[in-house]
PDB file of N, CA and C in Angstrom:
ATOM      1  N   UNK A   1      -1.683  24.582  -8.147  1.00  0.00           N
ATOM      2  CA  UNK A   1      -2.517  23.474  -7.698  1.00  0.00           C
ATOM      3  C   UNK A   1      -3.759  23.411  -8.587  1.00  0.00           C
ATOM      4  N   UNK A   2      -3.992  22.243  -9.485  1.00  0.00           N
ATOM      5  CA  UNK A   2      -5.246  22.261  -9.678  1.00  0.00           C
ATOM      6  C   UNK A   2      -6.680  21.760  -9.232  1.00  0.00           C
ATOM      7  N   UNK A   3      -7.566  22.285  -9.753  1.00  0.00           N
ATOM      8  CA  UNK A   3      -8.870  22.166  -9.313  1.00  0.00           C
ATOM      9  C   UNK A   3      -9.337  20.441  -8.459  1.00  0.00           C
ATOM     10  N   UNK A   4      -8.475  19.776  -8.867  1.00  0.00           N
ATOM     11  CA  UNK A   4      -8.836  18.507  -8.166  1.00  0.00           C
ATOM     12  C   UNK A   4      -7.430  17.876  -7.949  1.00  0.00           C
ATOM     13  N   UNK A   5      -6.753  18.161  -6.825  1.00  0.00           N
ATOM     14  CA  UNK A   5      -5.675  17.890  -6.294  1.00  0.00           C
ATOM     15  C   UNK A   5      -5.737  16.406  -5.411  1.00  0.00           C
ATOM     16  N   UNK A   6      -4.736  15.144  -5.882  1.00  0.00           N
ATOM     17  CA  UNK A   6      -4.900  14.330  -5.555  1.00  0.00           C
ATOM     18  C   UNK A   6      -4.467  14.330  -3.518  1.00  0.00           C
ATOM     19  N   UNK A   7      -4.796  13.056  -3.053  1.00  0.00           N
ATOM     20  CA  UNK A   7      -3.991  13.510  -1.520  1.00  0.00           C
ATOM     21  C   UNK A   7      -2.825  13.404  -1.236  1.00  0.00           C
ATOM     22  N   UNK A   8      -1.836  12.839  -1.853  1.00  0.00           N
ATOM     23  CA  UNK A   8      -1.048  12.931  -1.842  1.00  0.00           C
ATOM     24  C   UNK A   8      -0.076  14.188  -2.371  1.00  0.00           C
ATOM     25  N   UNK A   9      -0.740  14.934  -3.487  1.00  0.00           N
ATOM     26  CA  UNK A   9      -0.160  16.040  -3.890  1.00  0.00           C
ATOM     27  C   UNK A   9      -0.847  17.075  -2.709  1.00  0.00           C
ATOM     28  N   UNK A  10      -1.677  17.003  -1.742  1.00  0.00           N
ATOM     29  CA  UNK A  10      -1.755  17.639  -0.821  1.00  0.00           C
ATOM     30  C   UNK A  10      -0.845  17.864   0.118  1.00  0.00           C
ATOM     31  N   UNK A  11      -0.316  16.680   0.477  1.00  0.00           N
ATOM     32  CA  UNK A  11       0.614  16.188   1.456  1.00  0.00           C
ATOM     33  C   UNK A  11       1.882  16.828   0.885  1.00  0.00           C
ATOM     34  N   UNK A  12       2.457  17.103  -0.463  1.00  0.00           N
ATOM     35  CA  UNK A  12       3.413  17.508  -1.126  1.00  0.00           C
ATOM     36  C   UNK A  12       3.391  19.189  -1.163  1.00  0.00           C
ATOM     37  N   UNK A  13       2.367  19.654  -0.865  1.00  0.00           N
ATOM     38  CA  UNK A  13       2.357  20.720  -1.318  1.00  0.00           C
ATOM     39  C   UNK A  13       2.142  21.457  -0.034  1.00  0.00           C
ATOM     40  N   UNK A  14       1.696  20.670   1.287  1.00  0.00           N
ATOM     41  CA  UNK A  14       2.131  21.208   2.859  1.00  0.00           C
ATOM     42  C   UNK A  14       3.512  20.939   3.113  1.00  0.00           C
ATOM     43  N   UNK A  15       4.083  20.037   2.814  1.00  0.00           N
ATOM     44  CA  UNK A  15       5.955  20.203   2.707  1.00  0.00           C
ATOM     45  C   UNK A  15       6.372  20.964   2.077  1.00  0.00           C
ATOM     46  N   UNK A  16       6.054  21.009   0.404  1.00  0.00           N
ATOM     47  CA  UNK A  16       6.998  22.656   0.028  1.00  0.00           C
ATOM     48  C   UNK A  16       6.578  23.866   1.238  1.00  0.00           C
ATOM     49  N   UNK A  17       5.062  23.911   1.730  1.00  0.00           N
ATOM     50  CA  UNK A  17       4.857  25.455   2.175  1.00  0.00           C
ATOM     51  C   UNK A  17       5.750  25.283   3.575  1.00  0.00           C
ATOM     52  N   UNK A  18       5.613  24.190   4.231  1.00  0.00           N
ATOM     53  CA  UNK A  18       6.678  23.876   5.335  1.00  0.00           C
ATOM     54  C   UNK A  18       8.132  24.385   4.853  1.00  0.00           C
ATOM     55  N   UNK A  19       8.584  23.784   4.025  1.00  0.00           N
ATOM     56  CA  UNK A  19       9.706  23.879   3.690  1.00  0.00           C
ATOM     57  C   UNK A  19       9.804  25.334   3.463  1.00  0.00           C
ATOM     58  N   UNK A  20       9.273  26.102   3.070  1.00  0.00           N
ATOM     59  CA  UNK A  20       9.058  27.647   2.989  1.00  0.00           C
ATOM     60  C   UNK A  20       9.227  28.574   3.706  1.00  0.00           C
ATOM     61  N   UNK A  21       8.609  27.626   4.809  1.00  0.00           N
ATOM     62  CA  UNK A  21       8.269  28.301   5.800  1.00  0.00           C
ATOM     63  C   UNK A  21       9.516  28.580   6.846  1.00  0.00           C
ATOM     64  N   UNK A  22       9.963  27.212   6.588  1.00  0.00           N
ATOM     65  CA  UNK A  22      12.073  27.114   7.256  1.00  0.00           C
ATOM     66  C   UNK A  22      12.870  27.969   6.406  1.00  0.00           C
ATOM     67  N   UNK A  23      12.675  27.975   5.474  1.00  0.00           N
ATOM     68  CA  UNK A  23      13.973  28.838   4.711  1.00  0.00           C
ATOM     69  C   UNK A  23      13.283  30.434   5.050  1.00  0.00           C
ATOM     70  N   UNK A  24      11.689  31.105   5.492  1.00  0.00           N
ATOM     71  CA  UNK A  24      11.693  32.346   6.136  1.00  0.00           C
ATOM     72  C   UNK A  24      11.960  32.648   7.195  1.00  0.00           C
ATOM     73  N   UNK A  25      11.894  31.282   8.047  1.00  0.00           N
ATOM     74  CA  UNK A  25      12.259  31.317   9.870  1.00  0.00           C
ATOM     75  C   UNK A  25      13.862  32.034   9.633  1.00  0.00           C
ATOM     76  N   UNK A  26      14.208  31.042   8.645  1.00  0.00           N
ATOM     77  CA  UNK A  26      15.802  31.447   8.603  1.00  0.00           C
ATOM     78  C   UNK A  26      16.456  32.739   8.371  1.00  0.00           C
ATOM     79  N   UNK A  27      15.393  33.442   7.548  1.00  0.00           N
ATOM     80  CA  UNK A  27      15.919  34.649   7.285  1.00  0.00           C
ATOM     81  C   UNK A  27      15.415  35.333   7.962  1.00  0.00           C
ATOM     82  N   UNK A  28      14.402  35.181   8.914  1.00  0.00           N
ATOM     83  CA  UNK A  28      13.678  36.465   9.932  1.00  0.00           C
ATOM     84  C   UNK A  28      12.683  37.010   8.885  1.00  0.00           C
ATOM     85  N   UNK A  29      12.041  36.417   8.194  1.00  0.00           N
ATOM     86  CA  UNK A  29      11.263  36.923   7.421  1.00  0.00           C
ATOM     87  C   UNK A  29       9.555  36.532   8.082  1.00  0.00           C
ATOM     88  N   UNK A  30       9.900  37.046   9.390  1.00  0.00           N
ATOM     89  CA  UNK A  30       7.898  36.803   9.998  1.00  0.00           C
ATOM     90  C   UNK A  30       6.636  36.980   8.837  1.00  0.00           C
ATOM     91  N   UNK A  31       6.920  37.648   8.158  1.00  0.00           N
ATOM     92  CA  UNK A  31       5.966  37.939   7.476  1.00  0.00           C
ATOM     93  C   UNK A  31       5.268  36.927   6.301  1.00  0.00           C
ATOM     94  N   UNK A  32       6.314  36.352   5.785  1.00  0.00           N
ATOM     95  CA  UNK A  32       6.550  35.461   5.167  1.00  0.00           C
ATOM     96  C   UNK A  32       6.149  33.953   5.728  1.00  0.00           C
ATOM     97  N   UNK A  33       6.792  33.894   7.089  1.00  0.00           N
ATOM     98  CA  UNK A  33       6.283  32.480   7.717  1.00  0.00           C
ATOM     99  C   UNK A  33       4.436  32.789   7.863  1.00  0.00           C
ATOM    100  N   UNK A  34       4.194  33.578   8.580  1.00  0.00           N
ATOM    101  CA  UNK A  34       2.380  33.535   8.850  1.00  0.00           C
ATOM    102  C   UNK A  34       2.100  33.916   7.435  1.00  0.00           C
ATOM    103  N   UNK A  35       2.433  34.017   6.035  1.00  0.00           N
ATOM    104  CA  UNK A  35       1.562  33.433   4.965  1.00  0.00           C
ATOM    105  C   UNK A  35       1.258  32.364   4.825  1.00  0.00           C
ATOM    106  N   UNK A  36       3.027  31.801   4.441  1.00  0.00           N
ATOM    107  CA  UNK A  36       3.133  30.294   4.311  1.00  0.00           C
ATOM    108  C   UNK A  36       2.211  29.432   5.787  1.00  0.00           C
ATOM    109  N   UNK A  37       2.100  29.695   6.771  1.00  0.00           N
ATOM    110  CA  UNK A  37       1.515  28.976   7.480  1.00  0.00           C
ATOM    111  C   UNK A  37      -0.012  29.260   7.692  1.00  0.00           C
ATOM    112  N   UNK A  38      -0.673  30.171   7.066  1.00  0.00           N
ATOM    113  CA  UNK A  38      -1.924  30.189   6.270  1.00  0.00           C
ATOM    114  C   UNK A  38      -2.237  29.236   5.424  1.00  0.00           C
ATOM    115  N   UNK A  39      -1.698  29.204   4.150  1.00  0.00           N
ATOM    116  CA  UNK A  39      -1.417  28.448   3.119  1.00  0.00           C
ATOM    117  C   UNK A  39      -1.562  26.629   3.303  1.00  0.00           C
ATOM    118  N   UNK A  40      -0.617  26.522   4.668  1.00  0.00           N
ATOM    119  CA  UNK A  40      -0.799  24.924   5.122  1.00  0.00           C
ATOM    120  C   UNK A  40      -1.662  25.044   5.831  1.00  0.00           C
ATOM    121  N   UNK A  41      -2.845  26.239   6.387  1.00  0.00           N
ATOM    122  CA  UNK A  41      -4.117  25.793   6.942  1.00  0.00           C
ATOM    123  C   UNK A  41      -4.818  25.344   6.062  1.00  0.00           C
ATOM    124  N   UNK A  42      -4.964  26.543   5.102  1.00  0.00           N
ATOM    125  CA  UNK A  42      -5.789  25.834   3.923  1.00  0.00           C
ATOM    126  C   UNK A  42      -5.408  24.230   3.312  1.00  0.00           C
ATOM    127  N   UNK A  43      -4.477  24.171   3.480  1.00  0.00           N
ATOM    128  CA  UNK A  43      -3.884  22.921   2.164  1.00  0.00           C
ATOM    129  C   UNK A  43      -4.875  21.681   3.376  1.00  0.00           C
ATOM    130  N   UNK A  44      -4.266  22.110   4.412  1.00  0.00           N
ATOM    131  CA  UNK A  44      -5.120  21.349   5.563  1.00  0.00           C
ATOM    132  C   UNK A  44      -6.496  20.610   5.489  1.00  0.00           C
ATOM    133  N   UNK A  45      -7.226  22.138   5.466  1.00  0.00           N
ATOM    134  CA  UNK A  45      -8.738  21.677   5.106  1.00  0.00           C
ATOM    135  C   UNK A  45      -9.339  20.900   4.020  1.00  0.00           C
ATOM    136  N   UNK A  46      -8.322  21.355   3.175  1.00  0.00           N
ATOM    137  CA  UNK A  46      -8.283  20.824   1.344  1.00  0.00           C
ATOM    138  C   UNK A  46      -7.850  19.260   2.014  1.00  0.00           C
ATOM    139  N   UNK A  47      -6.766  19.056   2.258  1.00  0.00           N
ATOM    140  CA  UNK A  47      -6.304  17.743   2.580  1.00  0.00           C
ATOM    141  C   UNK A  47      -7.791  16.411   2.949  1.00  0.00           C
ATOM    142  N   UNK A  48      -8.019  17.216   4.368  1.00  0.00           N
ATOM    143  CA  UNK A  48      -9.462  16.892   4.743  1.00  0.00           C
ATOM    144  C   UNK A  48     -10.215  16.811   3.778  1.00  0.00           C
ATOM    145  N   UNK A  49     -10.970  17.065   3.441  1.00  0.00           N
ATOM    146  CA  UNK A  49     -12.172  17.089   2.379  1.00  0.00           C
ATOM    147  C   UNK A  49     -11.598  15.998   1.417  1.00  0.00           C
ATOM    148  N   UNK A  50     -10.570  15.791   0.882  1.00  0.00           N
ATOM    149  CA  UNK A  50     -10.111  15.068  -0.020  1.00  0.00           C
ATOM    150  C   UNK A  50      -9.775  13.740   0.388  1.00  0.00           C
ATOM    151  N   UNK A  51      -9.239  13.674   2.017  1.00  0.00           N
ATOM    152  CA  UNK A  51      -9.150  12.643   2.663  1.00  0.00           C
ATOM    153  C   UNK A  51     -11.019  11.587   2.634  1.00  0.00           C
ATOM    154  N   UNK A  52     -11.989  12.090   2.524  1.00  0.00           N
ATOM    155  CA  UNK A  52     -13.219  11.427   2.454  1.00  0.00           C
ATOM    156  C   UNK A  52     -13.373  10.947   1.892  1.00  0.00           C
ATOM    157  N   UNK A  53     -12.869  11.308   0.154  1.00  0.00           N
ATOM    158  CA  UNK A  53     -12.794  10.786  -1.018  1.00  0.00           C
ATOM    159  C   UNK A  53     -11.990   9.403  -1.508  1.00  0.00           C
ATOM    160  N   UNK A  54     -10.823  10.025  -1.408  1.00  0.00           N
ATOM    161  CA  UNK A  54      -9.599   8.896  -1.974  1.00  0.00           C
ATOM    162  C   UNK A  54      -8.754   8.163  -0.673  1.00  0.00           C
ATOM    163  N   UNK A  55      -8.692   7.139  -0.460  1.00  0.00           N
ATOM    164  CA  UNK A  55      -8.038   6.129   0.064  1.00  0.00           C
ATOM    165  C   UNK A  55      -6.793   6.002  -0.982  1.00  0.00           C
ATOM    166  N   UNK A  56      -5.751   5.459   0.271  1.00  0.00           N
ATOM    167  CA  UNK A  56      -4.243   5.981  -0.312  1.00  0.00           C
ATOM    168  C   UNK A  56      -3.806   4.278  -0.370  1.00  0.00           C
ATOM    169  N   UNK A  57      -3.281   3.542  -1.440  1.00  0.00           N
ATOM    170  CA  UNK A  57      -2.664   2.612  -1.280  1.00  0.00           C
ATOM    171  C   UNK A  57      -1.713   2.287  -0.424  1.00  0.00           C
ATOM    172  N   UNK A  58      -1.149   1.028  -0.220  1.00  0.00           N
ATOM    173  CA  UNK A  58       0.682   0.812   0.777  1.00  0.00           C
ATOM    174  C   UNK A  58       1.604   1.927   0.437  1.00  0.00           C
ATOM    175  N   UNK A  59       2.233   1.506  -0.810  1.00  0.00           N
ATOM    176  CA  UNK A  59       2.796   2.144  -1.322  1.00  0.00           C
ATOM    177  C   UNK A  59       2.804   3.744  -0.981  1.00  0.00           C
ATOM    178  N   UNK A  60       1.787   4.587  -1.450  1.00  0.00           N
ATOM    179  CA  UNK A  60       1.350   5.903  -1.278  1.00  0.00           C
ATOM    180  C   UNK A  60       1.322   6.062  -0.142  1.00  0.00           C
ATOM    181  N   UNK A  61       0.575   4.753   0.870  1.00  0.00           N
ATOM    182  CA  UNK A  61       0.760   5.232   2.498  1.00  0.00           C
ATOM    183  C   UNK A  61       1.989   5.697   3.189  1.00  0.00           C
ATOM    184  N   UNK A  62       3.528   5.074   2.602  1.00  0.00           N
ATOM    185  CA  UNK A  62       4.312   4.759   3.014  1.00  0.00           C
ATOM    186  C   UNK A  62       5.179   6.182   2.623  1.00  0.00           C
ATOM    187  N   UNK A  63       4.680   6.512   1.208  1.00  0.00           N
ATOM    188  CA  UNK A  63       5.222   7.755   1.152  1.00  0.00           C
ATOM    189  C   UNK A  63       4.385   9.046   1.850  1.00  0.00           C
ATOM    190  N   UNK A  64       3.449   8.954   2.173  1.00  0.00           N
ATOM    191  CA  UNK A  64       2.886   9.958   3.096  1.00  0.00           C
ATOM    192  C   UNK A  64       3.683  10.139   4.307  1.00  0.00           C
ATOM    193  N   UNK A  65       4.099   8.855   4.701  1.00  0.00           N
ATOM    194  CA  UNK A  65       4.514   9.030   6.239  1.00  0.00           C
ATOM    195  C   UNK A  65       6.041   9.551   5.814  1.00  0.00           C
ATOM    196  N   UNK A  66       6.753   9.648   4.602  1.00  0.00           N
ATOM    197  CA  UNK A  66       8.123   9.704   4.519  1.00  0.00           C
ATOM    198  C   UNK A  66       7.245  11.401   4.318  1.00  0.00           C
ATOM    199  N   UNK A  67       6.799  11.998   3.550  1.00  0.00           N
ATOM    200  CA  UNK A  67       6.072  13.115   3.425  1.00  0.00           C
ATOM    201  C   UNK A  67       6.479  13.940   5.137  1.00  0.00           C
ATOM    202  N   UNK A  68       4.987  13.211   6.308  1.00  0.00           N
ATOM    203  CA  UNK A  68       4.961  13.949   7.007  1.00  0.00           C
ATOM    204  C   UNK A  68       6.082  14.056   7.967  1.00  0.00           C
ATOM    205  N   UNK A  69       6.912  13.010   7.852  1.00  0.00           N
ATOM    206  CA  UNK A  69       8.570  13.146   8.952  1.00  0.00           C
ATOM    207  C   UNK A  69       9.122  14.258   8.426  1.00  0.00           C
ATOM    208  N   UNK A  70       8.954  14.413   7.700  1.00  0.00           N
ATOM    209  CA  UNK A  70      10.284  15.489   6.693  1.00  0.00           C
ATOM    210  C   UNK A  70       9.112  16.842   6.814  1.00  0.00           C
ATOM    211  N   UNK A  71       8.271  16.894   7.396  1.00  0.00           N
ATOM    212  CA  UNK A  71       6.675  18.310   7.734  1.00  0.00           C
ATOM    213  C   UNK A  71       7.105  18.573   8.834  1.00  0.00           C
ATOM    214  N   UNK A  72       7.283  17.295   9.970  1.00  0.00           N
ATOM    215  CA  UNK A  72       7.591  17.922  11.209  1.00  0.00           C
ATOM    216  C   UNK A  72       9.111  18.350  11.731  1.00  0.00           C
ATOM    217  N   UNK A  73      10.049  17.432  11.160  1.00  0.00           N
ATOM    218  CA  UNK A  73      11.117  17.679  11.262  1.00  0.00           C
ATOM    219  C   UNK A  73      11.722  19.716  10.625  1.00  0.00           C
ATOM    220  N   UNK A  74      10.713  20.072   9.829  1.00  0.00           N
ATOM    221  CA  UNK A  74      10.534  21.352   9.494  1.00  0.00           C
ATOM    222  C   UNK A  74      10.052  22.148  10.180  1.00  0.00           C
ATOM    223  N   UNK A  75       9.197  21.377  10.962  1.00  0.00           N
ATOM    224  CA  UNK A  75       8.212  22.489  12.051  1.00  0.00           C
ATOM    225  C   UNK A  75       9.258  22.378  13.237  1.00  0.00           C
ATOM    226  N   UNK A  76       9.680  21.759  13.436  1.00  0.00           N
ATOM    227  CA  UNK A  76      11.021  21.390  14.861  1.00  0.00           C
ATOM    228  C   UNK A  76      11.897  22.624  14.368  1.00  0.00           C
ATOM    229  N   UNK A  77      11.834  22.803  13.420  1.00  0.00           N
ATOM    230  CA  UNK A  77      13.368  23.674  13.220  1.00  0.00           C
ATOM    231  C   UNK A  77      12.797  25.123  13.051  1.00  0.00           C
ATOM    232  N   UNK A  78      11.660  24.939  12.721  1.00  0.00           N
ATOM    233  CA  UNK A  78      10.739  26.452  12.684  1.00  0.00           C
ATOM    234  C   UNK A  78      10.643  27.013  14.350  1.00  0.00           C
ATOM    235  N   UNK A  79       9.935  25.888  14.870  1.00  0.00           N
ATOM    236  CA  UNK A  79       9.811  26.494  16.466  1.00  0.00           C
ATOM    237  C   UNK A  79      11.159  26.660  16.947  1.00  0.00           C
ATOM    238  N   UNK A  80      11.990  26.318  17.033  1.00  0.00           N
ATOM    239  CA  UNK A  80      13.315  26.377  17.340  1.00  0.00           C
ATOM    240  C   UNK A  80      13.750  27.532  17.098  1.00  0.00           C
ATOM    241  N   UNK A  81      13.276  28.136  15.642  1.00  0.00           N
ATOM    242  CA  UNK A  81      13.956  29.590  14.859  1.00  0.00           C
ATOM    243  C   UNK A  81      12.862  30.376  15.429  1.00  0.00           C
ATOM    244  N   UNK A  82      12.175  30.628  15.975  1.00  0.00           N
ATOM    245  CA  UNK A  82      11.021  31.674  15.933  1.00  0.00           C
ATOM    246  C   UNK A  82      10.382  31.663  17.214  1.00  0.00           C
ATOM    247  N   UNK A  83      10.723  30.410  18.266  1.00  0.00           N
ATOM    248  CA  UNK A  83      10.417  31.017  19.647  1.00  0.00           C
ATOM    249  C   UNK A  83      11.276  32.079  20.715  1.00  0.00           C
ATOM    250  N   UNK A  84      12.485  32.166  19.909  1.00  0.00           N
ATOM    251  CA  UNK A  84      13.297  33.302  20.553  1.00  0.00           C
ATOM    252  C   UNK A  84      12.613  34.868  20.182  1.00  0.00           C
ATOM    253  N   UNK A  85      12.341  34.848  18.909  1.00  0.00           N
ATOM    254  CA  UNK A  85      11.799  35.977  18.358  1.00  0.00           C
ATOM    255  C   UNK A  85      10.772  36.100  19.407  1.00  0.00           C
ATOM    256  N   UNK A  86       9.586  34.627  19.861  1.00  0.00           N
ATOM    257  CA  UNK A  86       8.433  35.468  20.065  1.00  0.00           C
ATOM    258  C   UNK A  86       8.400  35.529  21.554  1.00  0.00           C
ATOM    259  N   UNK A  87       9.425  35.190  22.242  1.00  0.00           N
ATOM    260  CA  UNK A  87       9.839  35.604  23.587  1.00  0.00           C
ATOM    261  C   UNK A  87      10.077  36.879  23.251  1.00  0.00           C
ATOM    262  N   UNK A  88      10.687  37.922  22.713  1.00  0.00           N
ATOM    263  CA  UNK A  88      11.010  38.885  22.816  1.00  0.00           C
ATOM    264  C   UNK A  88       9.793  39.597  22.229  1.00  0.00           C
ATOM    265  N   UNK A  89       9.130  39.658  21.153  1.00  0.00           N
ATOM    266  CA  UNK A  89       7.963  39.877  21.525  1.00  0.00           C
ATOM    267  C   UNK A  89       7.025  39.843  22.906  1.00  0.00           C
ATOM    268  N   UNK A  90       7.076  38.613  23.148  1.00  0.00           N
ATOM    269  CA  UNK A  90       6.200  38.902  24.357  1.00  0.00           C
ATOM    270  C   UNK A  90       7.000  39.972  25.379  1.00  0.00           C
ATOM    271  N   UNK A  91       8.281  39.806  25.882  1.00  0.00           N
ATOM    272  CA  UNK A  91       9.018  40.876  26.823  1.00  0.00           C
ATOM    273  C   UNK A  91       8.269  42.602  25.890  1.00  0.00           C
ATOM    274  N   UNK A  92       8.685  42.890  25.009  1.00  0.00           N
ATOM    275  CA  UNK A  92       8.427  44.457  24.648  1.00  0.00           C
ATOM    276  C   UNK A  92       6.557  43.851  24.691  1.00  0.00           C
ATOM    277  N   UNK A  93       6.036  43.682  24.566  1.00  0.00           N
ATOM    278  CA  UNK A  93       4.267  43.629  24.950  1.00  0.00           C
ATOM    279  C   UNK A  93       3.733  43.736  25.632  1.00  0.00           C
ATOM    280  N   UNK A  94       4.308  42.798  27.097  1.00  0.00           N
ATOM    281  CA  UNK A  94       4.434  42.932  28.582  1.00  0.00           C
ATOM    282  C   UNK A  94       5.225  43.823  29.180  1.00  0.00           C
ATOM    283  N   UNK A  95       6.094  44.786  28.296  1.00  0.00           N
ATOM    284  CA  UNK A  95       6.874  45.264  29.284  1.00  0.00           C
ATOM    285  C   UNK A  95       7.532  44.972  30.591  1.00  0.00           C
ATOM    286  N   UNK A  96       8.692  45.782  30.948  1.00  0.00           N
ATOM    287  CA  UNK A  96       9.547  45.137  32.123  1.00  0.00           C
ATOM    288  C   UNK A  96       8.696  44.819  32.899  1.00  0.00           C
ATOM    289  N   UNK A  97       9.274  44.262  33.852  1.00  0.00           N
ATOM    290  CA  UNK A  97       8.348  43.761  34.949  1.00  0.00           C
ATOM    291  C   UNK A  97       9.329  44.491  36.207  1.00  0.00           C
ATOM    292  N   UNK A  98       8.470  44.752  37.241  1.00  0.00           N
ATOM    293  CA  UNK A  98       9.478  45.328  37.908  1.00  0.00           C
ATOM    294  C   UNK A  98       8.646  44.690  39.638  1.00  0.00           C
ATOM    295  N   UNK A  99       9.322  43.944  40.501  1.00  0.00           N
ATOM    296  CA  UNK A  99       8.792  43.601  41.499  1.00  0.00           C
ATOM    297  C   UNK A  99       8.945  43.991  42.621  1.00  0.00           C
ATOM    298  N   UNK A 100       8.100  44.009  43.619  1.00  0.00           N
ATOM    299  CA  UNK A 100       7.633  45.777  44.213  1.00  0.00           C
ATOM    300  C   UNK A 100       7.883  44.585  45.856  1.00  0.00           C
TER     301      UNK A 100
END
């Protein structure tokens, strides 16, 4: 990324880490997803700050929104892969429960 990243290459570059972030859900690679989802905090804030600046044409608008369908449709498949994991996390954290 360089030093003055347009917004739209913002928007491009929270889909690759999205996209990253699905192909580690996939492999059970936790470690890997909470980088990559660091990474799209930052790109985040960056996004912001840059959003003050540059106004996005039709055109560019239109690919943002094709951008963020294809962000969430990634995050759908992330929570999907990784809330089983963190149910079971929570069970060994909480330990059994046993009702008296």
């Amino acid at each position: 990324m360089t030093m003055q990243q347009s917004l739209l290459g913002y928007y491009h570059a929270i889909e690759e880490s999205s996209r990253k972030m699905l192909e580690a859900a996939k492999d059970q690679d936790w470690d890997t997803i909470v980088r990559y989802e660091c990474t799209c905090a930052v790109l985040i804030e960056q996004l912001k700050m840059q959003a003050r600046i540059e106004n996005l044409d039709a055109p560019k608008r239109q690919e943002k929104v094709s951008i963020m369908l294809r962000i969430l449709q990634n995050d759908a498949q992330i929570r999907s892969l990784v809330e089983p994991w963190l149910d079971q996390v929570s069970q060994h954290v909480d330990g059994p429960r046993i009702l008296h």
